[in-house]
N, C-alpha and C. Protein backbone atom coordinates (compact mmCIF):
# COMPACT_ATOMS: atom_id res chain seq x y z
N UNK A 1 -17.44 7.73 -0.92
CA UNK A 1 -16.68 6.62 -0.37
C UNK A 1 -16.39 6.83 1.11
N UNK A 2 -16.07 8.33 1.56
CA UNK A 2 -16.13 8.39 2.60
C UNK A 2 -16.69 7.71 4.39
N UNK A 3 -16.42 7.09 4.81
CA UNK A 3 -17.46 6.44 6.02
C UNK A 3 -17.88 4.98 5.33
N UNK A 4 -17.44 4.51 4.33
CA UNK A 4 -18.02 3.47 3.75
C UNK A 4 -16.86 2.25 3.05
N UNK A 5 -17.57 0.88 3.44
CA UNK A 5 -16.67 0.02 3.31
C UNK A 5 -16.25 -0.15 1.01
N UNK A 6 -15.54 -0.40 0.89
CA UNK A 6 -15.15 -0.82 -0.43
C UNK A 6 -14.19 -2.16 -0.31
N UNK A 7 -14.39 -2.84 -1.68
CA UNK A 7 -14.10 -3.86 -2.26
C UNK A 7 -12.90 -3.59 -2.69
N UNK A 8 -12.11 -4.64 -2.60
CA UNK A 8 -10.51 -4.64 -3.52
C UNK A 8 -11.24 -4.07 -5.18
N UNK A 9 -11.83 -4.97 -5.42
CA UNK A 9 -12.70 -4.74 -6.70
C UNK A 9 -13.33 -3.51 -7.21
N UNK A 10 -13.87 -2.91 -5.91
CA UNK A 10 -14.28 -1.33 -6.62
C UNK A 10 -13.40 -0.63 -5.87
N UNK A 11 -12.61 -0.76 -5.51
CA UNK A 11 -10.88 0.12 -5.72
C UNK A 11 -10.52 0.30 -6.53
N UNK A 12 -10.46 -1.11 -7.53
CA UNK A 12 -10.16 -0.93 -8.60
C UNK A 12 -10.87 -0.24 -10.14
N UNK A 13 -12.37 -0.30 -10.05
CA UNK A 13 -12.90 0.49 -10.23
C UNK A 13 -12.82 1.87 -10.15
N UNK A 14 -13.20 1.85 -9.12
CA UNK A 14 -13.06 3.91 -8.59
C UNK A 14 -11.58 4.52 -9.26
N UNK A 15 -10.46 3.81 -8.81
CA UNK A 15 -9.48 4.09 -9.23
C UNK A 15 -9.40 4.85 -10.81
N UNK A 16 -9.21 3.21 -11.53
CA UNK A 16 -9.99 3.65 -12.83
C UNK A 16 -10.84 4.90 -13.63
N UNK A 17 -11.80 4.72 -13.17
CA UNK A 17 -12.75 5.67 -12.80
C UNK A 17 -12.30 7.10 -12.80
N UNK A 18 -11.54 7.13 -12.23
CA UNK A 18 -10.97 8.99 -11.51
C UNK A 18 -9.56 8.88 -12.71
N UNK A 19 -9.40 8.16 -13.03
CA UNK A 19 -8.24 8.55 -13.75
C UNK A 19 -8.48 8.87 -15.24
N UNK A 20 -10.08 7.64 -15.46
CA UNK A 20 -10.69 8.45 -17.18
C UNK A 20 -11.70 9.61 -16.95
N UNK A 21 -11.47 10.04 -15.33
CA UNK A 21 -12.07 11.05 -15.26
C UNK A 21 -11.54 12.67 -14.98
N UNK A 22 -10.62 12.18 -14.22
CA UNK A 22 -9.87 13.57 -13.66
C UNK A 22 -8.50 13.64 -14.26
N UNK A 23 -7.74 12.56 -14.92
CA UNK A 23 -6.52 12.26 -15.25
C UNK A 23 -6.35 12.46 -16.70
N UNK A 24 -5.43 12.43 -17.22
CA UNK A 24 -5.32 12.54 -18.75
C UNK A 24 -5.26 10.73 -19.21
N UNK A 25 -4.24 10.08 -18.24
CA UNK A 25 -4.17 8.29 -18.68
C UNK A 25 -3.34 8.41 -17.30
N UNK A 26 -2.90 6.58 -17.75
CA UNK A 26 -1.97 6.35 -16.65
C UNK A 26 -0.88 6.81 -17.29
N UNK A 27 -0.02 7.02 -16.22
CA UNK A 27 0.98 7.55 -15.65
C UNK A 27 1.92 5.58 -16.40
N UNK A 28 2.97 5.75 -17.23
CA UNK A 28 3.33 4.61 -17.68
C UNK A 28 3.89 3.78 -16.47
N UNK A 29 4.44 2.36 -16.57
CA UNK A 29 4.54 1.55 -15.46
C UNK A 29 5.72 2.10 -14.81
N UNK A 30 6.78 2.47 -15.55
CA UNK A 30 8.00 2.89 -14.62
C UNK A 30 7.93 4.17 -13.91
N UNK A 31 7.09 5.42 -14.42
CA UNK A 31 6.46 6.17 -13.84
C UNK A 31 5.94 6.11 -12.34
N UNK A 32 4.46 4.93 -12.50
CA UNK A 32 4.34 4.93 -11.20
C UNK A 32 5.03 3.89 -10.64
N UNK A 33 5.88 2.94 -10.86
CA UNK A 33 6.81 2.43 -10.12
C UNK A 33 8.12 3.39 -9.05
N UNK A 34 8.38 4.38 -9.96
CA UNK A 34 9.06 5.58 -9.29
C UNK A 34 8.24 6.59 -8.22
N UNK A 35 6.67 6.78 -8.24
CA UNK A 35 5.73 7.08 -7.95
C UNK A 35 5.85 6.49 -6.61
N UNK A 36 5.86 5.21 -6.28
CA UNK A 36 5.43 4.17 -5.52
C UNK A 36 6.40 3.85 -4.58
N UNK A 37 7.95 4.24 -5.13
CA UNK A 37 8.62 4.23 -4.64
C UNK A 37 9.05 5.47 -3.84
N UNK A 38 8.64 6.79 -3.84
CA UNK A 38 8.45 8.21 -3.43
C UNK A 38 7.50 8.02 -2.38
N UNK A 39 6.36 7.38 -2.56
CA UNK A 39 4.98 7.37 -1.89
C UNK A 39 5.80 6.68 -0.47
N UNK A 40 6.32 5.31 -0.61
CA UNK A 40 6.95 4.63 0.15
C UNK A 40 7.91 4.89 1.36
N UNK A 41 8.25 5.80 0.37
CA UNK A 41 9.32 6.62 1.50
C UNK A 41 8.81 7.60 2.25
N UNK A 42 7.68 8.35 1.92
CA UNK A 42 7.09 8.83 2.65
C UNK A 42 6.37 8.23 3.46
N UNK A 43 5.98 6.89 3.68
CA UNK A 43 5.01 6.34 4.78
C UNK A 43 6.60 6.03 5.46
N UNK A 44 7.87 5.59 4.89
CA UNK A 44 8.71 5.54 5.61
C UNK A 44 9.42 6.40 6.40
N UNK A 45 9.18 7.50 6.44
CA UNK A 45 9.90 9.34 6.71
C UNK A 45 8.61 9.33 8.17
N UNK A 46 7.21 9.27 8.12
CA UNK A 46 6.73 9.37 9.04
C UNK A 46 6.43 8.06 10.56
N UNK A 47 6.86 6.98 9.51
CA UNK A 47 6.97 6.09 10.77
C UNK A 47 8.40 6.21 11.68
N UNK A 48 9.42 6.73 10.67
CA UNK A 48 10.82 6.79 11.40
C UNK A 48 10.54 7.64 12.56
N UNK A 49 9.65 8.87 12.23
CA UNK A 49 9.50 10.22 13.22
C UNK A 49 8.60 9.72 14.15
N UNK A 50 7.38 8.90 14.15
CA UNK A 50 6.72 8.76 14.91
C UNK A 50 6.85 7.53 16.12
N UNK A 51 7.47 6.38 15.55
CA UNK A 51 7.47 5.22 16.38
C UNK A 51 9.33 5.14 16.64
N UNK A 52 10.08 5.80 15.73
CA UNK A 52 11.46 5.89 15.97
C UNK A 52 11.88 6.70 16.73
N UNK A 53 13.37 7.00 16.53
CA UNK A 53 14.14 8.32 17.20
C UNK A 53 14.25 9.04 16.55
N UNK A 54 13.76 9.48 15.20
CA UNK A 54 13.79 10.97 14.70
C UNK A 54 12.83 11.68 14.95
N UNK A 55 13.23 12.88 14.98
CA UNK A 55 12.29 14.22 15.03
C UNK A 55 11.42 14.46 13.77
N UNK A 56 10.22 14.99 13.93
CA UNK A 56 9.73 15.54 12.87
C UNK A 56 9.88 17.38 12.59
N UNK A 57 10.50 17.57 11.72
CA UNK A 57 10.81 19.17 11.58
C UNK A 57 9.40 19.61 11.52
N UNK A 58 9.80 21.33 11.59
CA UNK A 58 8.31 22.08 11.81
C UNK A 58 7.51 21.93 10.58
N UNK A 59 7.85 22.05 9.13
CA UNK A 59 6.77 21.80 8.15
C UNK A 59 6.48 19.96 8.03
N UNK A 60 7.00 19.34 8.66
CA UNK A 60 5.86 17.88 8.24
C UNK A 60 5.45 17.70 9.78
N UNK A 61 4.95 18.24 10.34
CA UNK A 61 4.15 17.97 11.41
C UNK A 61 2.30 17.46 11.18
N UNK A 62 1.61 18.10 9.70
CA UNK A 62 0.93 17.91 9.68
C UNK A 62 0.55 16.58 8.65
N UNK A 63 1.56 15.82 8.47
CA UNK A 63 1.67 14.12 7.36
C UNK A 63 0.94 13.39 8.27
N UNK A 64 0.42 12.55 7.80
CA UNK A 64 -0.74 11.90 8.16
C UNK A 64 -0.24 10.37 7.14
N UNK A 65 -0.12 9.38 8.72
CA UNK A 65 0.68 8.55 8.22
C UNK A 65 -0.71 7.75 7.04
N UNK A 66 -2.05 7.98 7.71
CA UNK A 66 -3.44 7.36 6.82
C UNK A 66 -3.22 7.56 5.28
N UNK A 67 -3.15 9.22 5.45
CA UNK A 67 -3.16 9.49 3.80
C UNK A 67 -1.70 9.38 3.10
N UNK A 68 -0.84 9.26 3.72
CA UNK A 68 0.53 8.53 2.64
C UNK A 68 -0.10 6.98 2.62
N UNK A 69 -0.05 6.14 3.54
CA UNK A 69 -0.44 4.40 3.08
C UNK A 69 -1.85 4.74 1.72
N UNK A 70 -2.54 5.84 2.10
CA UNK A 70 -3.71 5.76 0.86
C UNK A 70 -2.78 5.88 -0.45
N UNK A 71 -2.29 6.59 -0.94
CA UNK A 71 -0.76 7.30 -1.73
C UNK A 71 -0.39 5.91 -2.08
N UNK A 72 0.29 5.00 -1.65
CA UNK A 72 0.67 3.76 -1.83
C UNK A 72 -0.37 2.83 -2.42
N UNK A 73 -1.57 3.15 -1.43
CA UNK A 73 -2.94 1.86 -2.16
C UNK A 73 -2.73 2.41 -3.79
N UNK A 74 -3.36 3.50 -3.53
CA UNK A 74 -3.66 4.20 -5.10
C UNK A 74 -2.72 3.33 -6.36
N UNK A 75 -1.17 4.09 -6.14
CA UNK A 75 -0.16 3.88 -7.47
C UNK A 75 -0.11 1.96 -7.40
N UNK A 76 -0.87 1.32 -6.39
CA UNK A 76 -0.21 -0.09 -6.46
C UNK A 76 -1.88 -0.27 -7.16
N UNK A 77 -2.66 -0.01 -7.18
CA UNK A 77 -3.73 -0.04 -7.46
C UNK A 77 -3.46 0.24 -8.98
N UNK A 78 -3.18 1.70 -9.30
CA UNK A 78 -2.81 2.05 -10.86
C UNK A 78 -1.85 1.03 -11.51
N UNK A 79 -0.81 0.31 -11.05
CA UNK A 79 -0.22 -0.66 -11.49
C UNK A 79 -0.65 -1.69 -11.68
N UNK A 80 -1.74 -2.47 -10.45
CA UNK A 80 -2.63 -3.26 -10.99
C UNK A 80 -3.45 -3.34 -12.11
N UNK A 81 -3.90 -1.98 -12.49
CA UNK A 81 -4.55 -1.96 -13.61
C UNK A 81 -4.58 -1.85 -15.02
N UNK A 82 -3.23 -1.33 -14.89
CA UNK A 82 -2.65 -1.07 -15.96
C UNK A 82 -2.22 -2.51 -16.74
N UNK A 83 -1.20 -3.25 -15.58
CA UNK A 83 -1.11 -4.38 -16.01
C UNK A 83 -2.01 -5.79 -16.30
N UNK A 84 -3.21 -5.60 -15.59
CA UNK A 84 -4.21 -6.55 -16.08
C UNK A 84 -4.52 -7.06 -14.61
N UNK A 85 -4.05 -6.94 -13.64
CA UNK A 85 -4.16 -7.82 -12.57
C UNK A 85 -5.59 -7.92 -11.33
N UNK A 86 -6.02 -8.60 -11.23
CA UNK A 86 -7.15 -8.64 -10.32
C UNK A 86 -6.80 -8.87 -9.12
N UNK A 87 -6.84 -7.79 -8.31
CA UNK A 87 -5.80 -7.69 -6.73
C UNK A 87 -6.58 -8.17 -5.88
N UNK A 88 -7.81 -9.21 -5.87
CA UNK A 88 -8.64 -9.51 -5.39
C UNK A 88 -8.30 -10.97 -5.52
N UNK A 89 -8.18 -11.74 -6.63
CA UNK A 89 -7.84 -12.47 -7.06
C UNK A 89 -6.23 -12.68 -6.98
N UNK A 90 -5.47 -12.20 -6.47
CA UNK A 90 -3.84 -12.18 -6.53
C UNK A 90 -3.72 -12.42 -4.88
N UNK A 91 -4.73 -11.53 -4.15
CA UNK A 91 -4.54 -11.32 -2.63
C UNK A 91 -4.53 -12.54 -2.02
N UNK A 92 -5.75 -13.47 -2.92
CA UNK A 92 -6.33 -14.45 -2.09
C UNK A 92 -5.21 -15.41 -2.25
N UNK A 93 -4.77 -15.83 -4.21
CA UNK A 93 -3.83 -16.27 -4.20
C UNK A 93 -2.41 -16.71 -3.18
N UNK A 94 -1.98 -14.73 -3.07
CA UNK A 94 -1.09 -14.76 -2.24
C UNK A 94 -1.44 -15.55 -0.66
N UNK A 95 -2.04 -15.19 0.09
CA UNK A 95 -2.63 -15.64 0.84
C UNK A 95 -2.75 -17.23 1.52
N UNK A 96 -3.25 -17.73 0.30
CA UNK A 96 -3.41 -19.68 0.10
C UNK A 96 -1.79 -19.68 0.63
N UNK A 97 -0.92 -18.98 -0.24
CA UNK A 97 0.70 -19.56 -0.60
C UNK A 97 1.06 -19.25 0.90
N UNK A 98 0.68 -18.03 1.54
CA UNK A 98 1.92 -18.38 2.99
C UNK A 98 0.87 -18.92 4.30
N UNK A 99 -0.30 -19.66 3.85
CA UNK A 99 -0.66 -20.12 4.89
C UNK A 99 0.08 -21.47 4.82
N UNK A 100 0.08 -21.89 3.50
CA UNK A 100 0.31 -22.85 3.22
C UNK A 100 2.05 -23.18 3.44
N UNK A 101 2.27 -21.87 3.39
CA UNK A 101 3.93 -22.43 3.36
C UNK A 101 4.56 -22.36 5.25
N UNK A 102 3.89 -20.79 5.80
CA UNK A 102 4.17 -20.38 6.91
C UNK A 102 2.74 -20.98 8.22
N UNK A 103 2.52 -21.79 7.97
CA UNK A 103 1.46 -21.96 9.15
C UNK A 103 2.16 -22.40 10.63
N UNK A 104 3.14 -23.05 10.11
CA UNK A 104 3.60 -22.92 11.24
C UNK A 104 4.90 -22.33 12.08
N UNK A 105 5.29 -22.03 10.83
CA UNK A 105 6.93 -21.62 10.91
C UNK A 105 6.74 -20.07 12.33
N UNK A 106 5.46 -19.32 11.97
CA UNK A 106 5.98 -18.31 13.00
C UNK A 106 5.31 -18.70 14.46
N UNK A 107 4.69 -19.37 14.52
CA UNK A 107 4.38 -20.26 15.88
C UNK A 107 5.65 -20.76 16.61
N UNK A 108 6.32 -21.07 15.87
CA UNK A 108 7.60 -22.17 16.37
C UNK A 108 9.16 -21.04 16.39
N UNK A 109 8.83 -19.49 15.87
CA UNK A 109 10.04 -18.77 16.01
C UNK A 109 10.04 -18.74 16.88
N UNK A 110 11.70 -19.12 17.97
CA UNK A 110 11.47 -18.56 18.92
C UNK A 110 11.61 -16.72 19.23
N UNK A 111 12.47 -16.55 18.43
CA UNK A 111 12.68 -14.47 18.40
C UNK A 111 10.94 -14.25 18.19
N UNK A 112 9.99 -14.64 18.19
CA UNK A 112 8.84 -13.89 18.18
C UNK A 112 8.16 -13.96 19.27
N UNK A 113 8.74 -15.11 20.18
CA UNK A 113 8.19 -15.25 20.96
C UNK A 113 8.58 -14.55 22.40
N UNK A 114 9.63 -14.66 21.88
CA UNK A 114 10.40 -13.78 23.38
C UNK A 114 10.95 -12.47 23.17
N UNK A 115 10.66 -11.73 21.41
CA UNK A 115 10.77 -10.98 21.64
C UNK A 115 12.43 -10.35 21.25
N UNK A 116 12.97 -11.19 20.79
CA UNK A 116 14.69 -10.95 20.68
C UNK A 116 15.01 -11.52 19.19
């Protein structure tokens, strides 16, 4: 997969895949919901340090904000699958709904525009 583009679809696949392969099962929904919520905070712990005013102490210097957001794809991915959902089919969904709702609303904020 490395160097190479993938599909919402064989995300979900691969995913799959590695888990009836390397995994025992899924991990139950509240599991990786708690999972997801750990993962989260860690993409949140390195954006605070990097684009905020906190420091990063000497052992997380080497977090890598790429591979925590991967951490996040994954368990939202395992939740997708578990529960039945086609995140391909949900994305686009989602998608239709805030063009449709927001097309113009952030054109016309003014705080986006100036910034305040």
């Amino acid at each position: 997969m490395a160097g190479q583009s993938i599909s919402i679809k064989e995300a979900q696949q691969k995913v799959d895949e590695w888990i009836n392969t390397h995994g025992v099962r899924y991990f139950n929904e509240l599991t990786n919901m708690a999972m997801l919520t750990e993962e989260v905070g860690e993409v949140a712990r390195i954006i605070s340090r990097t684009y905020g005013e906190q420091s990063f102490k000497k052992n997380e210097k080497d977090n890598k904000l790429s591979d925590e957001l991967a951490d996040v794809l994954f368990v939202i991915i395992c939740l997708a699958n578990q529960t039945g959902i086609d995140l391909t089919k949900a994305l686009k969904k989602n998608m239709e709904k805030k063009t449709k709702r927001d097309s113009k609303r952030h054109k016309e904020n003014k705080k986006l525009k100036t910034g305040k």
